[in-house]
C-alpha atoms as a PDB file:
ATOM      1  CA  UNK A   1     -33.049 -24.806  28.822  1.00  0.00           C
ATOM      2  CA  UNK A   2     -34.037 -22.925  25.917  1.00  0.00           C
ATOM      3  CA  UNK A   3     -33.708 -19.291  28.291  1.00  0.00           C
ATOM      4  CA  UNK A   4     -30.423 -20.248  29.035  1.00  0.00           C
ATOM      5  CA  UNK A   5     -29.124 -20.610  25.205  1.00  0.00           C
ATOM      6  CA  UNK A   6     -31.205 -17.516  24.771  1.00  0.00           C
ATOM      7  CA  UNK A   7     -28.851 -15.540  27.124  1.00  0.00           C
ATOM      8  CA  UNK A   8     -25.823 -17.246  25.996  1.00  0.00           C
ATOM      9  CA  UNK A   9     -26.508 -16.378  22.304  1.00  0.00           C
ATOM     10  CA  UNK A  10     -27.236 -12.425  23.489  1.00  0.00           C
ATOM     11  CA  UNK A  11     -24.644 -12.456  25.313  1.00  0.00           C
ATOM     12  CA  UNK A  12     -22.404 -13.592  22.777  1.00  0.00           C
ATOM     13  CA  UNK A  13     -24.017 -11.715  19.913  1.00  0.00           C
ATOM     14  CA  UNK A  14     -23.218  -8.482  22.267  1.00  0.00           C
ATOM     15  CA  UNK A  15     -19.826  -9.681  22.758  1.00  0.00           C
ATOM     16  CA  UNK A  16     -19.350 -10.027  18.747  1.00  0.00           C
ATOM     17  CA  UNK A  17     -20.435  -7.079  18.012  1.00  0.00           C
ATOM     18  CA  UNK A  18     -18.198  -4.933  20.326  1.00  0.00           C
ATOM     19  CA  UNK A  19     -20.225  -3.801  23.048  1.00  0.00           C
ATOM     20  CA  UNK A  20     -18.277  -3.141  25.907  1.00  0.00           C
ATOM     21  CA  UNK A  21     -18.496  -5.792  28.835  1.00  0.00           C
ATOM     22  CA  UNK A  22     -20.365  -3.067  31.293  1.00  0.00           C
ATOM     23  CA  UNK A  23     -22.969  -2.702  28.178  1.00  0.00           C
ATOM     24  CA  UNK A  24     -23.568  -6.339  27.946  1.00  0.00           C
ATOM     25  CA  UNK A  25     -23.907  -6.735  31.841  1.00  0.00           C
ATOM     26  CA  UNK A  26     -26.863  -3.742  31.732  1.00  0.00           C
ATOM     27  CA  UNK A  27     -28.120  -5.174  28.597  1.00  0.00           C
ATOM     28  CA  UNK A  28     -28.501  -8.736  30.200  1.00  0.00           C
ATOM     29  CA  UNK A  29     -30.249  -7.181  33.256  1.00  0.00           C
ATOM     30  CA  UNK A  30     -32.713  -5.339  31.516  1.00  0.00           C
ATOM     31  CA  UNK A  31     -33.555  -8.538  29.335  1.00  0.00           C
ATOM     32  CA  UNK A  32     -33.758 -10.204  32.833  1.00  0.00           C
ATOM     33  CA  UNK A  33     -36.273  -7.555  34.163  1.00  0.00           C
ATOM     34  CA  UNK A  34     -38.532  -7.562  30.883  1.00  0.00           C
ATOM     35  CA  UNK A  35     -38.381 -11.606  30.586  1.00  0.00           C
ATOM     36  CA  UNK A  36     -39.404 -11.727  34.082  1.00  0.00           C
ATOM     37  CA  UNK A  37     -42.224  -8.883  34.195  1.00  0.00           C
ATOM     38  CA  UNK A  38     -43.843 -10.944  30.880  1.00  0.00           C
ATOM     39  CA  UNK A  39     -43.451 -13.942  32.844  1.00  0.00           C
ATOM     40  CA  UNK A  40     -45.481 -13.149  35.882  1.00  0.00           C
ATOM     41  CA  UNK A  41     -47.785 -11.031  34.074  1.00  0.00           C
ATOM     42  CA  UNK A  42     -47.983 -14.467  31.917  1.00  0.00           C
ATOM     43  CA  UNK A  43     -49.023 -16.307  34.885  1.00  0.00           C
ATOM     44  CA  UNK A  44     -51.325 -13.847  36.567  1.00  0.00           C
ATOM     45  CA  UNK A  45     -53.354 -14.079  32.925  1.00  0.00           C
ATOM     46  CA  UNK A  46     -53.266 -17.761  33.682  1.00  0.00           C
ATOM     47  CA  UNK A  47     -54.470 -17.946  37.167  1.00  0.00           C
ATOM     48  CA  UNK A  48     -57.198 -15.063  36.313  1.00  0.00           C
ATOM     49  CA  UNK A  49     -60.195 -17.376  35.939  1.00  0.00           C
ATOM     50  CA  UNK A  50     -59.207 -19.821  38.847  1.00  0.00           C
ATOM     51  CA  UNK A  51     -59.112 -16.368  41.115  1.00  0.00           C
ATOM     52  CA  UNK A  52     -62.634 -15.474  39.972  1.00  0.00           C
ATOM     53  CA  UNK A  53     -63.498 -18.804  40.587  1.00  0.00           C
ATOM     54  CA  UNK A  54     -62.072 -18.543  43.967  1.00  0.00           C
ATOM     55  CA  UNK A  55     -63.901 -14.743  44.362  1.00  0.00           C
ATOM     56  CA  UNK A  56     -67.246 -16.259  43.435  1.00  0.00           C
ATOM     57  CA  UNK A  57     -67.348 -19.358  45.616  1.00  0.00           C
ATOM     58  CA  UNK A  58     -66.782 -17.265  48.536  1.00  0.00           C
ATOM     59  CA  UNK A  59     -69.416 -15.223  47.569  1.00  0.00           C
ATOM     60  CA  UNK A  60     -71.741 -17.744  46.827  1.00  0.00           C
ATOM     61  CA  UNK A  61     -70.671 -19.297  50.566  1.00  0.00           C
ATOM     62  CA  UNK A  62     -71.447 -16.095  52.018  1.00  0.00           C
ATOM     63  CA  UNK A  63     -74.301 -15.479  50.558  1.00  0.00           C
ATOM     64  CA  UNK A  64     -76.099 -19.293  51.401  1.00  0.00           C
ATOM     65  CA  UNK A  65     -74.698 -19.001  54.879  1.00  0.00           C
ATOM     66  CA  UNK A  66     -76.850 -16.657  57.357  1.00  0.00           C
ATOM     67  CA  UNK A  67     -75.108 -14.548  59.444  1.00  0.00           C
ATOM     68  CA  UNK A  68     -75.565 -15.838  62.760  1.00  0.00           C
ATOM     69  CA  UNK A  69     -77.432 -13.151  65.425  1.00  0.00           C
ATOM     70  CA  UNK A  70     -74.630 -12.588  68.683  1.00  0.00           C
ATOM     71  CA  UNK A  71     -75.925 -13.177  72.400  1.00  0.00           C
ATOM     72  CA  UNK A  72     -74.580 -11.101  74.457  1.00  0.00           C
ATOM     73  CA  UNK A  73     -74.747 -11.978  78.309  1.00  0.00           C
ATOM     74  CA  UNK A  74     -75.156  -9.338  80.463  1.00  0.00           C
ATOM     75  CA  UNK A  75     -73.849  -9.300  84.063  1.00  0.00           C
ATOM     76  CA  UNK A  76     -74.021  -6.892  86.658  1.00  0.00           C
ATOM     77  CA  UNK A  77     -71.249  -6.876  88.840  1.00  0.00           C
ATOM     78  CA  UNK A  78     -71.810  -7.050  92.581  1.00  0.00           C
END
């Protein structure tokens, strides 16, 4: 709720202070595109030590579990 009043008020405070409405609309997509790119760089910081957690576990997994040796069967064809 609070991004919404956010844009609202910038879009306002734009409109007060006489930007013309094509300057708002590039204004309000390049707030879009920086709120955004914070926001998912936000959330990869977030999910960072879950992914190493992930990355280790695996490795751990792999590392406990032997590779198993393959058996081939060989025929000969008549």
């Amino acid at each position: 709720m609070l991004e919404v009043l956010f844009v609202l008020g910038f879009f306002f405070m734009l409109l007060l202070t006489g930007i013309s409405l094509l300057g708002m609309i590039a204004a309000l997509v390049v707030a879009f595109a920086l709120m955004m790119f914070g926001g998912l760089l936000a959330i990869v910081i977030k999910m960072l030590p879950w992914l190493i957690l992930a990355v280790v576990a695996v490795w751990i997994y792999r590392a406990v579990k032997q590779p198993e040796k393959l058996r081939y069967n060989r025929r000969r064809w008549p």
